[in-house]
Protein backbone atom coordinates (compact mmCIF):
# COMPACT_ATOMS: atom_id res chain seq x y z
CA UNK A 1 100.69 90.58 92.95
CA UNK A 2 100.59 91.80 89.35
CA UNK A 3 101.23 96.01 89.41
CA UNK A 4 97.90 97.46 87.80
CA UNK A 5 97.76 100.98 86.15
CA UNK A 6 94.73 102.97 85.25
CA UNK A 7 94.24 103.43 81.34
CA UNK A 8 91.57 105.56 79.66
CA UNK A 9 90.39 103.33 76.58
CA UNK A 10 87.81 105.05 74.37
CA UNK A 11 85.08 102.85 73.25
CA UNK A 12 82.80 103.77 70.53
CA UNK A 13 83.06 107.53 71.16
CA UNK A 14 82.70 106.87 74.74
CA UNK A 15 85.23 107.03 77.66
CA UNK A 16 85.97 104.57 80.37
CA UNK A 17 88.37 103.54 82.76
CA UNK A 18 89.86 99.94 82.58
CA UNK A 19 92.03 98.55 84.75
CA UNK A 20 95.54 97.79 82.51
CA UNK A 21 98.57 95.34 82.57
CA UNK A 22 101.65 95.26 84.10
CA UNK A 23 103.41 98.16 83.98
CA UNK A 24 106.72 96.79 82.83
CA UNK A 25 105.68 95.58 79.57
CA UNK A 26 106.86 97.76 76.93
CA UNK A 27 104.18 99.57 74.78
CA UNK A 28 104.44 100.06 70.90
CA UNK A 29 103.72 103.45 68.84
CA UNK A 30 100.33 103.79 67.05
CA UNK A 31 100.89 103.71 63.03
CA UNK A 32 100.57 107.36 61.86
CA UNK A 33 100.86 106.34 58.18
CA UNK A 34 99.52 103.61 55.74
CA UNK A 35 102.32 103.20 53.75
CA UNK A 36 102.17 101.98 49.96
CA UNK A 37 102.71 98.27 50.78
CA UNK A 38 99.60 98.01 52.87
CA UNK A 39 97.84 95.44 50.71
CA UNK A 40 94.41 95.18 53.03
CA UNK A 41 94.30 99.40 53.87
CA UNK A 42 90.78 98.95 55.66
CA UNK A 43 93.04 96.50 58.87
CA UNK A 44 94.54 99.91 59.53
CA UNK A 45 91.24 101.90 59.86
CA UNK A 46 89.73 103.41 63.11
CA UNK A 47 86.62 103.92 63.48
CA UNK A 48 84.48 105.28 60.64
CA UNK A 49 80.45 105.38 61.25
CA UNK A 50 78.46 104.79 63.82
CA UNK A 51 76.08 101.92 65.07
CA UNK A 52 73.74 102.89 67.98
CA UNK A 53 72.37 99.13 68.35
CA UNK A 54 75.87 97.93 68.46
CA UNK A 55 77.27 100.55 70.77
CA UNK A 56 74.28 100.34 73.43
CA UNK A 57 74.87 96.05 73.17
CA UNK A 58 78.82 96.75 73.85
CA UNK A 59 78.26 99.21 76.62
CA UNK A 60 76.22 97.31 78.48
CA UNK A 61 78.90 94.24 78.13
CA UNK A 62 81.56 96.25 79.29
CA UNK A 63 79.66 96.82 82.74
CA UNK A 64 80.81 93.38 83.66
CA UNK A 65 82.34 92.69 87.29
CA UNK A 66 84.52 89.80 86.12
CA UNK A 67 86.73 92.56 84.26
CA UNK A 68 87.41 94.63 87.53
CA UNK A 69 91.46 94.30 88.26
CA UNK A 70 92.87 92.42 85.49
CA UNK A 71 94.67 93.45 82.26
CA UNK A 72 92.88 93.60 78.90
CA UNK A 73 93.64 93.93 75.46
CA UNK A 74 91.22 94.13 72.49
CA UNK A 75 90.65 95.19 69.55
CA UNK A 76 87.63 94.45 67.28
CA UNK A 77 87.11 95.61 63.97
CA UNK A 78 83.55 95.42 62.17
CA UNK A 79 83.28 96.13 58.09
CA UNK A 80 81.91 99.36 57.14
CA UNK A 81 82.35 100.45 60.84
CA UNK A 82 86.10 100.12 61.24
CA UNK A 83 87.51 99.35 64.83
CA UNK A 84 84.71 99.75 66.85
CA UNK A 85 86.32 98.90 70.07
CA UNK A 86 89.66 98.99 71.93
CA UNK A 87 91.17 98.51 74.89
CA UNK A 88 94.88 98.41 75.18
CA UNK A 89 95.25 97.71 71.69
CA UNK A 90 98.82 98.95 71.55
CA UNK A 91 100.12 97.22 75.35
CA UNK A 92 102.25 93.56 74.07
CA UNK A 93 101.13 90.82 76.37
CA UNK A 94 102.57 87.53 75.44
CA UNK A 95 100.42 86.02 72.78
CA UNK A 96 100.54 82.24 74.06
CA UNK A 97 99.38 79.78 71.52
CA UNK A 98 98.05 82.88 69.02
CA UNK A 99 101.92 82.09 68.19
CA UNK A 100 100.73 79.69 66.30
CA UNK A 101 98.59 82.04 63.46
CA UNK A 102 102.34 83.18 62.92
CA UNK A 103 104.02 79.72 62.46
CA UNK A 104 101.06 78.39 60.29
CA UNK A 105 101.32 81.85 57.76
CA UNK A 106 104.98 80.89 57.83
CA UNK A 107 104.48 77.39 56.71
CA UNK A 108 101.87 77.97 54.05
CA UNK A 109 104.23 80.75 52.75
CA UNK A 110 107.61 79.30 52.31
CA UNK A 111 107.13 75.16 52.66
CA UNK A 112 103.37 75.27 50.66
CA UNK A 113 99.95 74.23 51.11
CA UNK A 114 100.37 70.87 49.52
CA UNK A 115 103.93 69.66 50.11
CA UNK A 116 104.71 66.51 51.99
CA UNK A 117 107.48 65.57 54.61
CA UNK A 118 109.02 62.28 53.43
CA UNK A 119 111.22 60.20 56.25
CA UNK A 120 113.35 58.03 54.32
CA UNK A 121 115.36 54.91 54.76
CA UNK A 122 118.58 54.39 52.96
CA UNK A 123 121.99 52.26 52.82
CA UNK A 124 124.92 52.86 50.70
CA UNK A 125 126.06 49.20 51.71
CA UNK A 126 124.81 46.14 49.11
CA UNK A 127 122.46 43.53 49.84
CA UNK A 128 123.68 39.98 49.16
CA UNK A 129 121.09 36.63 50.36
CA UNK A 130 118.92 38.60 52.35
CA UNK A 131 121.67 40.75 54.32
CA UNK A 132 122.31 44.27 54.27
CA UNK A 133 126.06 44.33 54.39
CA UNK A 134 126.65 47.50 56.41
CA UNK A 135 124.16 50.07 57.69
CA UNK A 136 120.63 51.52 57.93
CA UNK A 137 120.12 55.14 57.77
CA UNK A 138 116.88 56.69 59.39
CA UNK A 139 117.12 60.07 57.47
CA UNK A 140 114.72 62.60 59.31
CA UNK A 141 112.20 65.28 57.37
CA UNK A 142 110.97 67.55 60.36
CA UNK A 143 107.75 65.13 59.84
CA UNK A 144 105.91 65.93 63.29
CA UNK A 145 103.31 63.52 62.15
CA UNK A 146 105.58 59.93 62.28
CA UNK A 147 104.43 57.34 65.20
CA UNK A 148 105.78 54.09 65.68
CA UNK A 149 103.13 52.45 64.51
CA UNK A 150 100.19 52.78 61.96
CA UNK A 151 100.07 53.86 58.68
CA UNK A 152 102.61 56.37 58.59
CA UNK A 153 104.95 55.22 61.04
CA UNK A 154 108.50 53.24 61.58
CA UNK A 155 106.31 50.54 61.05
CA UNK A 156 105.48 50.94 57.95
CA UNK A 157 108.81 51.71 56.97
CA UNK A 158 110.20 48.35 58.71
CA UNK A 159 107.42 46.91 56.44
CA UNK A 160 108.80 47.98 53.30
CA UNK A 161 112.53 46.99 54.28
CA UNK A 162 111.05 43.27 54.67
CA UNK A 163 109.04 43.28 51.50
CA UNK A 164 112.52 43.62 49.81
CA UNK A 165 113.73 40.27 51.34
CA UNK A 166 116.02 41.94 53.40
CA UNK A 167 116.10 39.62 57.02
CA UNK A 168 119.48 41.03 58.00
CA UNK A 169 120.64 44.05 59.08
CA UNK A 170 124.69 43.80 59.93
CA UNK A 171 125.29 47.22 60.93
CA UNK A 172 123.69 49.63 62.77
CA UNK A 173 120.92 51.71 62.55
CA UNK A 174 122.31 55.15 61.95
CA UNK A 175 120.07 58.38 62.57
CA UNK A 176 120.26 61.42 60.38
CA UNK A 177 118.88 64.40 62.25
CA UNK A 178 121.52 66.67 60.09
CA UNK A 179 118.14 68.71 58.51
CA UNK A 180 117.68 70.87 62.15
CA UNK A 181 119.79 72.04 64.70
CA UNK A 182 120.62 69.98 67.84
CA UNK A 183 118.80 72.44 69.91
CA UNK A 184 116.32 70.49 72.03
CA UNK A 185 113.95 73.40 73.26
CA UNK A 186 113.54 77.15 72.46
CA UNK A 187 114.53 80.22 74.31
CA UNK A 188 112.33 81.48 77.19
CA UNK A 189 110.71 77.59 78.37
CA UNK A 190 110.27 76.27 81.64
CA UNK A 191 112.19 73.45 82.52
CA UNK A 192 108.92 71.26 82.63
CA UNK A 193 107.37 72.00 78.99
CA UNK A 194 108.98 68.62 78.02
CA UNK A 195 107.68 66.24 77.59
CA UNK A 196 104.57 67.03 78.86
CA UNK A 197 103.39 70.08 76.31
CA UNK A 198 106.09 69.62 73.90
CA UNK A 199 108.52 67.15 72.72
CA UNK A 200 111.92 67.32 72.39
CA UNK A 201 113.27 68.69 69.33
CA UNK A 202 114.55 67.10 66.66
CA UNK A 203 114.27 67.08 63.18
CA UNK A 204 113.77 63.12 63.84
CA UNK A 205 110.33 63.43 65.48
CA UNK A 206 108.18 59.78 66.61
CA UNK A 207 105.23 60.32 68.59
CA UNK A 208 105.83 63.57 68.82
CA UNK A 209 109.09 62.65 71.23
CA UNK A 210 106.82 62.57 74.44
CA UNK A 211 106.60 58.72 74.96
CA UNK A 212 109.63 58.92 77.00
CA UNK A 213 110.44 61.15 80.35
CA UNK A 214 114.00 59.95 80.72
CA UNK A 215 116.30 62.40 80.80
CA UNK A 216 118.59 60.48 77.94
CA UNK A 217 115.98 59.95 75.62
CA UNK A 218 115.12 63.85 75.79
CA UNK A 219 118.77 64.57 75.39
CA UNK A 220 118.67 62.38 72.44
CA UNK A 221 115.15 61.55 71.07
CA UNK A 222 116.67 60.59 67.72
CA UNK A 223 118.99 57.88 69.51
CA UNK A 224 115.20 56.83 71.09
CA UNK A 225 113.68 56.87 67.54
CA UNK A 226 116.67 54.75 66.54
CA UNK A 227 116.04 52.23 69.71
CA UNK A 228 112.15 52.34 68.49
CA UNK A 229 113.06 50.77 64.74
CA UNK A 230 115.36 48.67 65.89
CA UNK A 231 112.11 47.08 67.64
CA UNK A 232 110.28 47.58 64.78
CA UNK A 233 112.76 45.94 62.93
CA UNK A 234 112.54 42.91 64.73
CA UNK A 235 108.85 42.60 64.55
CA UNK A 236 109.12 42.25 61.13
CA UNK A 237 111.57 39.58 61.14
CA UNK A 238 114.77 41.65 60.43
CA UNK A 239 117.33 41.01 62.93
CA UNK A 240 120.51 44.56 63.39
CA UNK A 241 123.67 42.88 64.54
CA UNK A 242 124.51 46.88 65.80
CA UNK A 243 122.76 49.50 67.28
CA UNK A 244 121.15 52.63 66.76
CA UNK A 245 123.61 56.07 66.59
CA UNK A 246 124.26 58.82 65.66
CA UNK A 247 125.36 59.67 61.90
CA UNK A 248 124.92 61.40 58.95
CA UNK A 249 123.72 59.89 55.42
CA UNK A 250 126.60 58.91 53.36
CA UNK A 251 126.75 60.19 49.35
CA UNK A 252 125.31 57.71 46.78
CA UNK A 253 122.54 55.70 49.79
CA UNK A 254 119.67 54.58 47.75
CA UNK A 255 116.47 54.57 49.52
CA UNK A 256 114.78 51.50 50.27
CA UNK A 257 111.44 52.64 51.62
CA UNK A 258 109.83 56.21 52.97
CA UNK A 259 106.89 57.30 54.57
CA UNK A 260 105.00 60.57 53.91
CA UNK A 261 103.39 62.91 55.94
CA UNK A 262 99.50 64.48 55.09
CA UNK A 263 99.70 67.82 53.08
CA UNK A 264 100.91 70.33 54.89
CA UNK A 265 97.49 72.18 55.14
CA UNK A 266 96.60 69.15 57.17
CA UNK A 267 99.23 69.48 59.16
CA UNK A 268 98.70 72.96 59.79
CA UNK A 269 95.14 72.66 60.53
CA UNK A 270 95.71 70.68 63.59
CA UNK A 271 98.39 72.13 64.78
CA UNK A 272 96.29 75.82 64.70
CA UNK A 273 93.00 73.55 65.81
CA UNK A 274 94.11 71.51 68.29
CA UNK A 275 97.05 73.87 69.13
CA UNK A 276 99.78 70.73 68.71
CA UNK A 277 102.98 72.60 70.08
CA UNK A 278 105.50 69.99 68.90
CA UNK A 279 104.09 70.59 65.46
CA UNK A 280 104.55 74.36 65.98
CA UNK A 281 107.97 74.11 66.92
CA UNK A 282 108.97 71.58 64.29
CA UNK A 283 107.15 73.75 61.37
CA UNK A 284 108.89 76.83 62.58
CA UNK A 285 112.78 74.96 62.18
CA UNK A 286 111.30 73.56 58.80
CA UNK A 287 110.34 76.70 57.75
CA UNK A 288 113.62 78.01 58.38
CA UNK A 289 115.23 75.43 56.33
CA UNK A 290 112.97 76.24 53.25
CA UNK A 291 113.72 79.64 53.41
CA UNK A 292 117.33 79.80 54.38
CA UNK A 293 118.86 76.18 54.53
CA UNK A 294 119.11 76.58 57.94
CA UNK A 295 116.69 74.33 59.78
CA UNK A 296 116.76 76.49 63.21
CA UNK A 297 114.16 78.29 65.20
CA UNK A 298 115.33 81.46 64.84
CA UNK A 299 115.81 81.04 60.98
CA UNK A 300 112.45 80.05 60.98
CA UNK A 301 111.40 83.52 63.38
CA UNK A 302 113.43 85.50 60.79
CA UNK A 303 111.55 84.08 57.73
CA UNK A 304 107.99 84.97 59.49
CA UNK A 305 109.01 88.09 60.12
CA UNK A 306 110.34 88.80 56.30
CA UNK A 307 106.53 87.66 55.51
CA UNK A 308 104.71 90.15 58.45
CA UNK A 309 107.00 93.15 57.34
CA UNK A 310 105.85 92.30 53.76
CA UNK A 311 102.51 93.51 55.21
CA UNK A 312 103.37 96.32 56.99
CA UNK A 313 104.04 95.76 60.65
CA UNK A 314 107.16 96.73 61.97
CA UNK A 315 109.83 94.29 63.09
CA UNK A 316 109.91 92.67 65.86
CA UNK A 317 112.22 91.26 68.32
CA UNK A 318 110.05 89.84 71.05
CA UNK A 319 109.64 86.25 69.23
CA UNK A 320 111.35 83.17 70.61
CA UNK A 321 109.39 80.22 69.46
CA UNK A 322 106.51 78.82 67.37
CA UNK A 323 104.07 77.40 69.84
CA UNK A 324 103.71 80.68 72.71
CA UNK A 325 105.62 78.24 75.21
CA UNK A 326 107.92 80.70 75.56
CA UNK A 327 107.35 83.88 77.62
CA UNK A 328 109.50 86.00 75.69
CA UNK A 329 106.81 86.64 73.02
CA UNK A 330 104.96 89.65 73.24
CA UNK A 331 102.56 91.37 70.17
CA UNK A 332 99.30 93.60 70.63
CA UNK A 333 95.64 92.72 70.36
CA UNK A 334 95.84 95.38 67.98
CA UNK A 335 98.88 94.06 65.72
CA UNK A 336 97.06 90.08 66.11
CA UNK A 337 93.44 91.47 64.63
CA UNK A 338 95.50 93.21 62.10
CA UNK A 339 98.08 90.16 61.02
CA UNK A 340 95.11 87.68 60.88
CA UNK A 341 92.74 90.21 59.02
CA UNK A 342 95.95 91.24 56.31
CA UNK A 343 96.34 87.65 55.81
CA UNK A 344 93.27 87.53 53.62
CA UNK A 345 95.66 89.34 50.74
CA UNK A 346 97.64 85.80 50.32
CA UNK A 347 96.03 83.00 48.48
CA UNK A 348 96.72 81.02 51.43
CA UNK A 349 94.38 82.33 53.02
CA UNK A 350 91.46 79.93 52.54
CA UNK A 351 94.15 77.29 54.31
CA UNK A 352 94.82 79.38 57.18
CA UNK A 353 91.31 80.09 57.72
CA UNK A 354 89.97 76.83 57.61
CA UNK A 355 92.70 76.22 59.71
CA UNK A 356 91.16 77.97 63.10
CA UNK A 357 88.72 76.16 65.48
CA UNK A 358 84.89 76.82 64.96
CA UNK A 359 83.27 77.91 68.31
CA UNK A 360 81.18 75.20 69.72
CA UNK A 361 82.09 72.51 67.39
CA UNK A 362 85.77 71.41 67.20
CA UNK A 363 89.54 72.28 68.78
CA UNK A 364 89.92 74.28 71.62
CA UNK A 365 86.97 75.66 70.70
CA UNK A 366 84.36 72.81 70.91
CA UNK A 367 82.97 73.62 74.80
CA UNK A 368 82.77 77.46 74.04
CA UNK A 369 80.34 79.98 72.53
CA UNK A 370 77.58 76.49 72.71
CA UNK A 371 73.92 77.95 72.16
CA UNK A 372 75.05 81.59 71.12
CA UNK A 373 75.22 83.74 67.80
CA UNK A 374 78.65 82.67 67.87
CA UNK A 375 78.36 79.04 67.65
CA UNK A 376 79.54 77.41 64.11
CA UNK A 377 80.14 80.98 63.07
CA UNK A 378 83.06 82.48 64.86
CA UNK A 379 86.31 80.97 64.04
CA UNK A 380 89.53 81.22 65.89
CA UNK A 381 92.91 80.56 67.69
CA UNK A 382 92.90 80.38 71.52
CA UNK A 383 96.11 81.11 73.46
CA UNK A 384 96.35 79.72 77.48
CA UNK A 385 99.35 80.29 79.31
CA UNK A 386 99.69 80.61 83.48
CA UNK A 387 98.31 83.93 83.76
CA UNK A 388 97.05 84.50 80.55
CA UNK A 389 94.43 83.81 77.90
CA UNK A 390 93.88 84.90 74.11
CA UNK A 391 91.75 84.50 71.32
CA UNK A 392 92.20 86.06 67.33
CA UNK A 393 89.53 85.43 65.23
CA UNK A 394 86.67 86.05 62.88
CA UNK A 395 82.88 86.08 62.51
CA UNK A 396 79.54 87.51 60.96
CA UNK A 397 77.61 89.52 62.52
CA UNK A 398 73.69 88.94 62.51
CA UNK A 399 73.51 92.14 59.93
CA UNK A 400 76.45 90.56 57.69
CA UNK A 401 79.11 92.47 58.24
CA UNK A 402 82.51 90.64 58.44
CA UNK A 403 84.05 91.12 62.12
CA UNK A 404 88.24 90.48 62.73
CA UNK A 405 89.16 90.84 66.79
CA UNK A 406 92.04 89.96 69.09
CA UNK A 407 90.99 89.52 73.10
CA UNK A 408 93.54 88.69 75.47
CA UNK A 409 93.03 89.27 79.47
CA UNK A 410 96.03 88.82 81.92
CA UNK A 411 95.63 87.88 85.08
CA UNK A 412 96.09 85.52 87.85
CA UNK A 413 93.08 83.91 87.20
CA UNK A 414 92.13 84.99 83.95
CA UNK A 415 89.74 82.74 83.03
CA UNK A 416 86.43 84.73 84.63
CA UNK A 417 87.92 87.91 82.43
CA UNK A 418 88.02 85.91 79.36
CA UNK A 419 84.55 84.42 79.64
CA UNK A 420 83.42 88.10 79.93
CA UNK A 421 85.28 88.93 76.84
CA UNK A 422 83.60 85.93 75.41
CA UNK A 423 80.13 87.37 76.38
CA UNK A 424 81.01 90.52 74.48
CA UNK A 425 81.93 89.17 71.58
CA UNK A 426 78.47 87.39 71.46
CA UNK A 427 77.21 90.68 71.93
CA UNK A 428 79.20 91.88 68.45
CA UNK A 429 77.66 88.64 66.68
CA UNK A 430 74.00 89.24 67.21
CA UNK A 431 74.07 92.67 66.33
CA UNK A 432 71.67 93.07 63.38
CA UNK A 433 72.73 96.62 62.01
């Protein structure tokens, strides 16, 4: 039974009483000052005129039953308004999947909009009648994108290895995961996230390392993705007198084929669309690597947060992993309107925005805001975790004016709160001032 507190939120010059979260999350200080860094000053506004339309649509939102006893946070900002409307705005709640808006500004800062991640084969040994005298090297890339089969897959690599004449294989297949830690989840998840919301990491990643439940092949999914070319191998008519371990790539291999991933905006939009945790988690260690040779999620935390102090919000040491598996996140409606809003400063930002899920039409979006003023206009990232939903995101109102909001309700079943939340935002959209 969650602890509930009463809060006085003011509202559009108004004052109400909303029921608020648990009381032992920790709350952050208002900003008294914009300092000189503040690239996008008019995030950092309160409230600075007046709509009467707007105000009488919101009040008569907020007299909604389904947000009686659970925790809310919002913020919404409106142009040439300012934040119209906030409750809790300063209380962190974890963020769930609105991690992601974090690790895809991370990835389309330091790895780059149109890089590629390249998983390469290689041998240092010769190749003499259709033998490869020694052994195969699977060298992985952090590529979360690499199946087994298809296009861009082991496959395909196998394919290549066979084009070159190459029948025999009389070593083993070795697998080079040297490019990311050997740390197989992140800090704060349940015992159960694998594989069935995430794979196991690795900077070796095939199908998303979720075909397999067995406790080896999570301990070692780059051993599995070793087992898996072996069979692919074979299906191309190359025969490995060894078997698939463990190894690093020795100095002067040549490659003999590689696959490469989609541009990274690609990648990025599904992972923020479809809210792909095993490419959330993956990005984040890359990101890390790019930025500090260390290919490690909290390398990869540290680099975001170099980029979200760059636009001044203060540091922050509730972060544990890309996705929002882990519980020990926690940020503000408040801070989320303001990160996703400052983001516009970057030329990035076209990426990132394209990047979010259009209400009513694709992502985690596609069944919501159908046959509203929101519908093909809102766009955004959803967050759903036990107890818990989110959305961060941005839309036109009916009178033009550019809108930037963070809603998260917490709850034990926080799905009624949301969909009021939801209703209020539709509210903001048709207003015609």
């Amino acid at each position: 039974m969650r602890i509930l507190a009463a809060v006085v939120a003011t509202v559009i010059g108004t004052s109400m009483t909303v029921p608020a979260v648990a009381l032992q999350a920790p709350f952050e200080p208002e900003a008294v000052t914009v300092r000189s860094c503040i690239a996008y000053p008019d995030a950092w506004t309160g409230k600075l005129s007046r709509s009467p339309s707007l105000e009488s649509s919101i009040a008569e939102g907020l007299d909604d039953p389904r947000l009686v006893g659970v925790g809310v946070g919002l913020s919404i900002w409106v142009q040439g308004l300012g934040e119209v409307f906030a409750v809790n705005p300063d209380f962190r709640f974890r963020p769930a999947s609105n991690q992601k808006i974090l690790t895809a500004m991370g990835a389309l800062e330091y790895i780059g909009a149109d890089a590629v991640l390249t998983t390469r084969l290689s041998s240092s040994a010769p190749v003499d009648d259709g033998v490869l005298r020694g052994d195969l090297v699977l060298v992985g890339s952090g590529d979360p994108t690499l199946a087994s089969a298809g296009t861009h897959s082991l496959d395909s690599l196998a394919r290549q290895v066979a084009a070159m004449g190459i029948g025999t294989i009389s070593g083993d297949v070795l697998i080079d995961e040297s490019r990311f830690d050997r740390l197989r989840t992140a800090n704060g998840w349940s015992g159960f996230w694998i594989p069935t919301w995430v794979g196991s990491l690795s900077a070796v990643v095939v199908d998303e390392n979720r075909a397999s439940a067995l406790a080896a092949d999570i301990a070692e999914p780059a051993l599995d993705a070793g087992r898996s070319l072996i069979v692919a191998l074979a299906e191309n008519g190359i025969r490995v007198g060894g078997e698939a371990t463990l190894g690093l790539e020795p100095s002067g291999a040549v490659t003999l084929a590689a696959t490469s991933s989609v541009p990274l905006s690609d990648i990025v939009g599904e992972m923020v669309r479809d809210s792909n945790n095993m490419y959330a988690e993956t990005l984040l260690k890359e990101i890390g690597y790019r930025h500090s040779g260390l290919g490690t999620s909290q390398s990869g935390l540290a680099a975001i947060e170099e980029l979200v102090r760059s636009m001044c919000f203060p540091r922050s040491l509730l972060q544990q992993d890309g996705s929002g598996l882990s519980d020990g996140n926690t940020r503000s409606a408040r801070q989320w309107r303001r990160i996703l809003q400052s983001a516009q400063r970057f030329t990035w930002w076209p990426d990132l925005e394209q990047s979010l899920a259009v209400a009513g039409v694709d992502g985690t979006l596609e069944r919501r805001f159908v046959d509203t003023e929101a519908e093909a206009n809102l766009r955004g990232k959803t967050g759903s975790i036990t107890g818990l939903r989110a959305l961060t995101g941005t839309f036109t109102t009916a009178g033009g004016r550019t809108v930037f909001f963070s809603a998260i309700v917490d709850a034990d079943e926080p799905r009624p709160g949301m969909a009021a939340l939801d209703d209020l935002l539709v509210r903001v959209a048709a207003d015609g001032s």
